[in-house]
PDB file of N, CA and C in Angstrom:
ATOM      1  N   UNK A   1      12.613  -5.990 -12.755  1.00  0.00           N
ATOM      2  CA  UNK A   1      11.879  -4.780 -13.030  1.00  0.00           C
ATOM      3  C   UNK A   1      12.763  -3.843 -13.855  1.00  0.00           C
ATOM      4  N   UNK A   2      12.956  -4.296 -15.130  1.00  0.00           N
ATOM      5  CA  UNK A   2      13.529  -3.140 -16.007  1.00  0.00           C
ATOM      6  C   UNK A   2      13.520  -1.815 -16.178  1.00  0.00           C
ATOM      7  N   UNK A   3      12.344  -1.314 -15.756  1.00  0.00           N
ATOM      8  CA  UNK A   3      11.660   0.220 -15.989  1.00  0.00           C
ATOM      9  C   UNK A   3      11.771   0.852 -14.635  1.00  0.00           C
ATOM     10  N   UNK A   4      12.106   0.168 -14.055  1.00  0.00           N
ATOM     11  CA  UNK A   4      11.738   0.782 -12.574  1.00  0.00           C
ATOM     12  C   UNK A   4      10.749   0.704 -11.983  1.00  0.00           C
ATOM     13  N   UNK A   5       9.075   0.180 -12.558  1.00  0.00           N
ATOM     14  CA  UNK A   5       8.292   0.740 -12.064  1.00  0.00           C
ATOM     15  C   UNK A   5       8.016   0.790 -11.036  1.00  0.00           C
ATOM     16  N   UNK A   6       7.132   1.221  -9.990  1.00  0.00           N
ATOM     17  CA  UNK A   6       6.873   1.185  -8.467  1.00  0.00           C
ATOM     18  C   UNK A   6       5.718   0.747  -8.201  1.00  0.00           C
ATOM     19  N   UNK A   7       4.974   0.097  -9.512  1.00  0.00           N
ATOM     20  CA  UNK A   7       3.552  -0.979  -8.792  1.00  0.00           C
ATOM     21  C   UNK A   7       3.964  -1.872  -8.363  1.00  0.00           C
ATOM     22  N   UNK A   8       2.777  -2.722  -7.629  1.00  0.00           N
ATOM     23  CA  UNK A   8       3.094  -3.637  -6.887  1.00  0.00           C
ATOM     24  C   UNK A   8       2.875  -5.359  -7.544  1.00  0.00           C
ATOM     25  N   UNK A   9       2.734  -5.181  -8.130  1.00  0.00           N
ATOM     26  CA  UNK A   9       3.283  -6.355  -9.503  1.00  0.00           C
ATOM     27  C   UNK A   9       4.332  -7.179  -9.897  1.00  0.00           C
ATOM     28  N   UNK A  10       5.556  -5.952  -9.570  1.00  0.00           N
ATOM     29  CA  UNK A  10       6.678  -6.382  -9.191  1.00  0.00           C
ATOM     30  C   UNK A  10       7.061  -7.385  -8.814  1.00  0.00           C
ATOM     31  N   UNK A  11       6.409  -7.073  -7.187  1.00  0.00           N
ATOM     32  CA  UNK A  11       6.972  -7.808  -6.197  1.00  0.00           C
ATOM     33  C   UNK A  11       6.140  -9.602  -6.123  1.00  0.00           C
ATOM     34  N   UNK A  12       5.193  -9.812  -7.424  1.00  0.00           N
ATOM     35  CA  UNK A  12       5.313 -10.981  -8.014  1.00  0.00           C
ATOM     36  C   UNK A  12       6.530 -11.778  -8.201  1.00  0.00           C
ATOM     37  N   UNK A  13       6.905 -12.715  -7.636  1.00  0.00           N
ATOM     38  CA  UNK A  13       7.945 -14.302  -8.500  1.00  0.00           C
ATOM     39  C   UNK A  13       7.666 -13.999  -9.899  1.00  0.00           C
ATOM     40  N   UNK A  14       8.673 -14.822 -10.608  1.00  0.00           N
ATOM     41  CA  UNK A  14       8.612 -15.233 -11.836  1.00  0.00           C
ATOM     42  C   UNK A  14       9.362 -15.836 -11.942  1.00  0.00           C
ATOM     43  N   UNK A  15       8.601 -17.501 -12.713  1.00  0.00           N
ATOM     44  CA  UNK A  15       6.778 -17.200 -12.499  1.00  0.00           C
ATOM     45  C   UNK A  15       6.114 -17.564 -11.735  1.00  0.00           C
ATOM     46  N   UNK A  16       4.792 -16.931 -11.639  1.00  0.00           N
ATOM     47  CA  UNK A  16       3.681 -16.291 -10.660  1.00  0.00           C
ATOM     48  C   UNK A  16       3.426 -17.715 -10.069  1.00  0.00           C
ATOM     49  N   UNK A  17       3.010 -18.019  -8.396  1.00  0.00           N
ATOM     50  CA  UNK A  17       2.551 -19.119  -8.162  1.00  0.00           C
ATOM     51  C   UNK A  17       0.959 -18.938  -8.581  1.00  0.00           C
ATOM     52  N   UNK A  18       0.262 -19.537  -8.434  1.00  0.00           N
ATOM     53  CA  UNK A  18      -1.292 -19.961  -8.546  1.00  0.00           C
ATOM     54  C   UNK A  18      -1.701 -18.554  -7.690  1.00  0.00           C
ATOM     55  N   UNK A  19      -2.475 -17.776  -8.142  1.00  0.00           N
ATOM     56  CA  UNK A  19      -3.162 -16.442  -7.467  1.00  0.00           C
ATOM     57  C   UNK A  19      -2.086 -15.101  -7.264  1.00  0.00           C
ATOM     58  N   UNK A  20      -1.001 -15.271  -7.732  1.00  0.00           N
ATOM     59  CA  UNK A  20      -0.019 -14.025  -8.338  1.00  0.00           C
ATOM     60  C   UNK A  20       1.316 -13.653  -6.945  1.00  0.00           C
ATOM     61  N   UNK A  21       0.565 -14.071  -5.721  1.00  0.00           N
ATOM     62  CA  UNK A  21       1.537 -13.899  -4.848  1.00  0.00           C
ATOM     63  C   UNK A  21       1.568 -14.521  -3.870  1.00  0.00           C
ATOM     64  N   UNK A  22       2.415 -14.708  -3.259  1.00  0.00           N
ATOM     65  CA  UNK A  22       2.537 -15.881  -2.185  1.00  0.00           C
ATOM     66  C   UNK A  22       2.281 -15.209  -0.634  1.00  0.00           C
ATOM     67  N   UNK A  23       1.948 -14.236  -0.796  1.00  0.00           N
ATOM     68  CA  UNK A  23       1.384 -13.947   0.616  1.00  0.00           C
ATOM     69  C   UNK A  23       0.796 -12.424   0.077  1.00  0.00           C
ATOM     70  N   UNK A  24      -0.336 -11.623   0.717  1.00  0.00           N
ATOM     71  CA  UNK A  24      -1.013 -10.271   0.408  1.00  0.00           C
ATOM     72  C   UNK A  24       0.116  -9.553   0.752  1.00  0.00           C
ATOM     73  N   UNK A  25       0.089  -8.789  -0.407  1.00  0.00           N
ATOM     74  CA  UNK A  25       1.550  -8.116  -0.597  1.00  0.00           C
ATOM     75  C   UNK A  25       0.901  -6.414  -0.090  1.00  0.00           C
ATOM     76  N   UNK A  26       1.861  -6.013   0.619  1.00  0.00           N
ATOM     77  CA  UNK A  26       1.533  -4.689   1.268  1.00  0.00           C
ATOM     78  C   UNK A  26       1.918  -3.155   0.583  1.00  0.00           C
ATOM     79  N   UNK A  27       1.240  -2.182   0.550  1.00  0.00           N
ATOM     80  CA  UNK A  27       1.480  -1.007  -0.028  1.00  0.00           C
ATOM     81  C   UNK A  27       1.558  -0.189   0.698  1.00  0.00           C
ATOM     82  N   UNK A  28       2.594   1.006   0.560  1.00  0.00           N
ATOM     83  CA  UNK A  28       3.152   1.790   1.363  1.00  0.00           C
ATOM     84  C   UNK A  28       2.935   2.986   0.879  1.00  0.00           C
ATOM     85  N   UNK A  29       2.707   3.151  -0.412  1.00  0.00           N
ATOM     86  CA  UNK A  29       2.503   4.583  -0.811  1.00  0.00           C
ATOM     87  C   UNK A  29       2.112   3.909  -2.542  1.00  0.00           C
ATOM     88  N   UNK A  30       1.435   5.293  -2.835  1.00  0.00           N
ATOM     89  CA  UNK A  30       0.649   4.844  -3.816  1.00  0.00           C
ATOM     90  C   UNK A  30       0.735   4.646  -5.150  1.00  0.00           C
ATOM     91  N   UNK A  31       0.610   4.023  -6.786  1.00  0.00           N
ATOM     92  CA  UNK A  31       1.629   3.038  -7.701  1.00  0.00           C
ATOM     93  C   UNK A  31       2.478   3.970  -8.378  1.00  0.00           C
ATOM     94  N   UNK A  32       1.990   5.549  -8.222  1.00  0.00           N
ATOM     95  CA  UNK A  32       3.047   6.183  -9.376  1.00  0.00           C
ATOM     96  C   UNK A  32       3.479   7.262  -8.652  1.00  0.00           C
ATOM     97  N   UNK A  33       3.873   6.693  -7.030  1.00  0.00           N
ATOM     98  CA  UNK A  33       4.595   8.019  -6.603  1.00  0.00           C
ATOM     99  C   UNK A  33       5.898   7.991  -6.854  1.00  0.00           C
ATOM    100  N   UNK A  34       7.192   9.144  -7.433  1.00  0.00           N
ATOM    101  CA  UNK A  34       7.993   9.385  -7.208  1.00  0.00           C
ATOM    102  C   UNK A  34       8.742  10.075  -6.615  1.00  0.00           C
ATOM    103  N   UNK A  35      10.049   9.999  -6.144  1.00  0.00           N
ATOM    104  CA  UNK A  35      10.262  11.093  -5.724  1.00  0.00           C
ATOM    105  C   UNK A  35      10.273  11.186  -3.915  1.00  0.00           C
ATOM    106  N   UNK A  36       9.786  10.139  -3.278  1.00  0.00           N
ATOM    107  CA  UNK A  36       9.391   9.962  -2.524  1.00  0.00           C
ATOM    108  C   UNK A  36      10.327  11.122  -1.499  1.00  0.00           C
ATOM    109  N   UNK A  37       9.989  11.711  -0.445  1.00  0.00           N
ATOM    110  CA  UNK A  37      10.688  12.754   0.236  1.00  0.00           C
ATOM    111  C   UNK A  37      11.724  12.174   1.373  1.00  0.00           C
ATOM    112  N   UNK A  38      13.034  12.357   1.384  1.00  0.00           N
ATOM    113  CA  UNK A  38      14.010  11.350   2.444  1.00  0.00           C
ATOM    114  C   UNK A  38      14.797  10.299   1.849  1.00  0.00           C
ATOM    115  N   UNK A  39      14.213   9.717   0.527  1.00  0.00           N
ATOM    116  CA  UNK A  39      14.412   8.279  -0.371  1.00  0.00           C
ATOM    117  C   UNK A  39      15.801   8.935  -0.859  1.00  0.00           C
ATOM    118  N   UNK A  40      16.756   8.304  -0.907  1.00  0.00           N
ATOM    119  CA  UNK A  40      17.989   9.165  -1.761  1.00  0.00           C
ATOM    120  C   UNK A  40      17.963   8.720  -3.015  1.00  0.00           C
ATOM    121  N   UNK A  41      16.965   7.448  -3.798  1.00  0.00           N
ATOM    122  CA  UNK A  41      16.689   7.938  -5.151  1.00  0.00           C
ATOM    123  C   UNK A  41      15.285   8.098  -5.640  1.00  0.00           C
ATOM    124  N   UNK A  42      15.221   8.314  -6.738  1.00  0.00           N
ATOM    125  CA  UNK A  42      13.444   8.213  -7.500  1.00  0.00           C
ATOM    126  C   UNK A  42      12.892   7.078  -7.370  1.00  0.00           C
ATOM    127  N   UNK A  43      13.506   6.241  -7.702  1.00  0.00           N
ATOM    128  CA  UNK A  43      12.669   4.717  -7.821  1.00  0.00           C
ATOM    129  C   UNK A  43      12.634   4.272  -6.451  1.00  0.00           C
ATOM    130  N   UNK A  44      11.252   4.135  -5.797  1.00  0.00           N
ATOM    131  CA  UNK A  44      10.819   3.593  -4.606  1.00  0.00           C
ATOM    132  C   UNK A  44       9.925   2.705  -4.686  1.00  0.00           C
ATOM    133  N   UNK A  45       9.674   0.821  -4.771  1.00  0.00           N
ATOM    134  CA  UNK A  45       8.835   0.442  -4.735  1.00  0.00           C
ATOM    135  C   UNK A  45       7.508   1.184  -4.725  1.00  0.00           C
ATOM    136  N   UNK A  46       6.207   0.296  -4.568  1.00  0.00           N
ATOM    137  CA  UNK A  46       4.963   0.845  -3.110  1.00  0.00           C
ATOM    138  C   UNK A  46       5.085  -0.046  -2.599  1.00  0.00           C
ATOM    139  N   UNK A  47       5.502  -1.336  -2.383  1.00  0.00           N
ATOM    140  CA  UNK A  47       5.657  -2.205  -1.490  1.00  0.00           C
ATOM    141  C   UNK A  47       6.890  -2.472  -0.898  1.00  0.00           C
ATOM    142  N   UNK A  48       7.669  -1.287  -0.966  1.00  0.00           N
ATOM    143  CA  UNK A  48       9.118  -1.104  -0.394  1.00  0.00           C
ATOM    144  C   UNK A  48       8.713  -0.264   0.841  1.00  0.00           C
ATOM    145  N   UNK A  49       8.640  -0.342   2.179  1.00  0.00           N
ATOM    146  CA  UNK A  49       8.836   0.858   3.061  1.00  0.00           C
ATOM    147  C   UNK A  49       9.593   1.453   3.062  1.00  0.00           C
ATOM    148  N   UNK A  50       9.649   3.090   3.187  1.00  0.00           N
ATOM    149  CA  UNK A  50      10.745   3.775   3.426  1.00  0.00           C
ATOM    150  C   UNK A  50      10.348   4.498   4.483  1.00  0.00           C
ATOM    151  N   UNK A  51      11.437   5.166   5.093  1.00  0.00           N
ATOM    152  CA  UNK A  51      11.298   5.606   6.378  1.00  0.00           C
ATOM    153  C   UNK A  51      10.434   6.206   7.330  1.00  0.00           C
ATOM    154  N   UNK A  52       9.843   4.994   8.300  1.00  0.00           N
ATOM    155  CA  UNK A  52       9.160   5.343   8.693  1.00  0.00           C
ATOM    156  C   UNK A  52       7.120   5.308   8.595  1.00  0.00           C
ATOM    157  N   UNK A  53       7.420   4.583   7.558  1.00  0.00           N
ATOM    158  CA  UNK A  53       6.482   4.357   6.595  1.00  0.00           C
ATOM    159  C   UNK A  53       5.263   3.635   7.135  1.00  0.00           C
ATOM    160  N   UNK A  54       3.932   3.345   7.314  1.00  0.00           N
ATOM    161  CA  UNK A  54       3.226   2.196   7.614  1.00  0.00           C
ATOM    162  C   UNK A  54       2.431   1.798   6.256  1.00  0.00           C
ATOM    163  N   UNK A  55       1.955   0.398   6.196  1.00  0.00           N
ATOM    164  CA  UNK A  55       1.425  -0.178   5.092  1.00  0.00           C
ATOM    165  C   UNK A  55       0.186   0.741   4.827  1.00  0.00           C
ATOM    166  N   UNK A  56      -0.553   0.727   3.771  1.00  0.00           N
ATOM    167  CA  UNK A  56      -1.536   1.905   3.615  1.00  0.00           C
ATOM    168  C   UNK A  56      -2.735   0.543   4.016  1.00  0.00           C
ATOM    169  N   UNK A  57      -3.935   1.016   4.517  1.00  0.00           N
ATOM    170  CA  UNK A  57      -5.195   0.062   5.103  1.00  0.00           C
ATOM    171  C   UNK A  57      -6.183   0.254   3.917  1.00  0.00           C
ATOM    172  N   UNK A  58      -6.818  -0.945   3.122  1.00  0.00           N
ATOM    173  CA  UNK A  58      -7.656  -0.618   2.468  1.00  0.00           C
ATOM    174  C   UNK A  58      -8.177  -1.339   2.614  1.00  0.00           C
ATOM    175  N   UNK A  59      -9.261  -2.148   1.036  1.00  0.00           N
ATOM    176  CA  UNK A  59     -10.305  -3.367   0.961  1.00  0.00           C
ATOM    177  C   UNK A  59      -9.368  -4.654   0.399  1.00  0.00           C
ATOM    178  N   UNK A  60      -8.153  -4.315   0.223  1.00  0.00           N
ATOM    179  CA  UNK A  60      -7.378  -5.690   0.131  1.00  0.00           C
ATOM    180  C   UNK A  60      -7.731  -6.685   0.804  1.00  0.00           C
ATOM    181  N   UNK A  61      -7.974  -8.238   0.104  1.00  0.00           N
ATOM    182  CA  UNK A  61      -8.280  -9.221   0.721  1.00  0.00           C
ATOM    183  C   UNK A  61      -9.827  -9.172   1.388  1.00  0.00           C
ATOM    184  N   UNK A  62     -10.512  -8.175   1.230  1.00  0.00           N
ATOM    185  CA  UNK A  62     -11.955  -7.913   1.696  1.00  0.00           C
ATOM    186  C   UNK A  62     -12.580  -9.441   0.705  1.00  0.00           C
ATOM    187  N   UNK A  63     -13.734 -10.321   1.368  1.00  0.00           N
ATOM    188  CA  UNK A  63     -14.558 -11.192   0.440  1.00  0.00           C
ATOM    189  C   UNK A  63     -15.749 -10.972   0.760  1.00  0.00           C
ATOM    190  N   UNK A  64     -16.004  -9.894   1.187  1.00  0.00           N
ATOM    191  CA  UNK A  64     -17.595  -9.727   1.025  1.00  0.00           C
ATOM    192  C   UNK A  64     -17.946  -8.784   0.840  1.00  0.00           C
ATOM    193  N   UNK A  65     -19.092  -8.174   0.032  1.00  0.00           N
ATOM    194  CA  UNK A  65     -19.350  -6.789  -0.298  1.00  0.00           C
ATOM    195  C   UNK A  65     -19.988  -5.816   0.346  1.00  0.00           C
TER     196      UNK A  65
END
């Protein structure tokens, strides 16, 4: 990750197995937060926990509408 960024894209292999990740990759806070409060630097994953943190609950992995 050259840029730093903090999507979760990242935390893709390279290269990608068949469907981009090898297990549903979890988010902790959301793709362009910085700055995060406690973090002692800027660059914080979203699929990095930091302190204290729980995965955020959404429609990830949902297959039906």
């Amino acid at each position: 990750n050259p840029w730093e960024a903090t999507t979760i894209e990242w935390s893709a292999p390279s290269p990608p197995p068949h469907g981009n990740f090898v297990s549903m990759p979890q988010a902790y806070r959301g793709p362009y937060e910085y700055s995060v409060p406690g973090h002692p630097t800027d660059f914080l994953p979203q699929f990095s926990p930091g302190a204290g943190e729980k995965a955020k609950t959404g429609q990830a992995g949902k297959t039906s509408h």
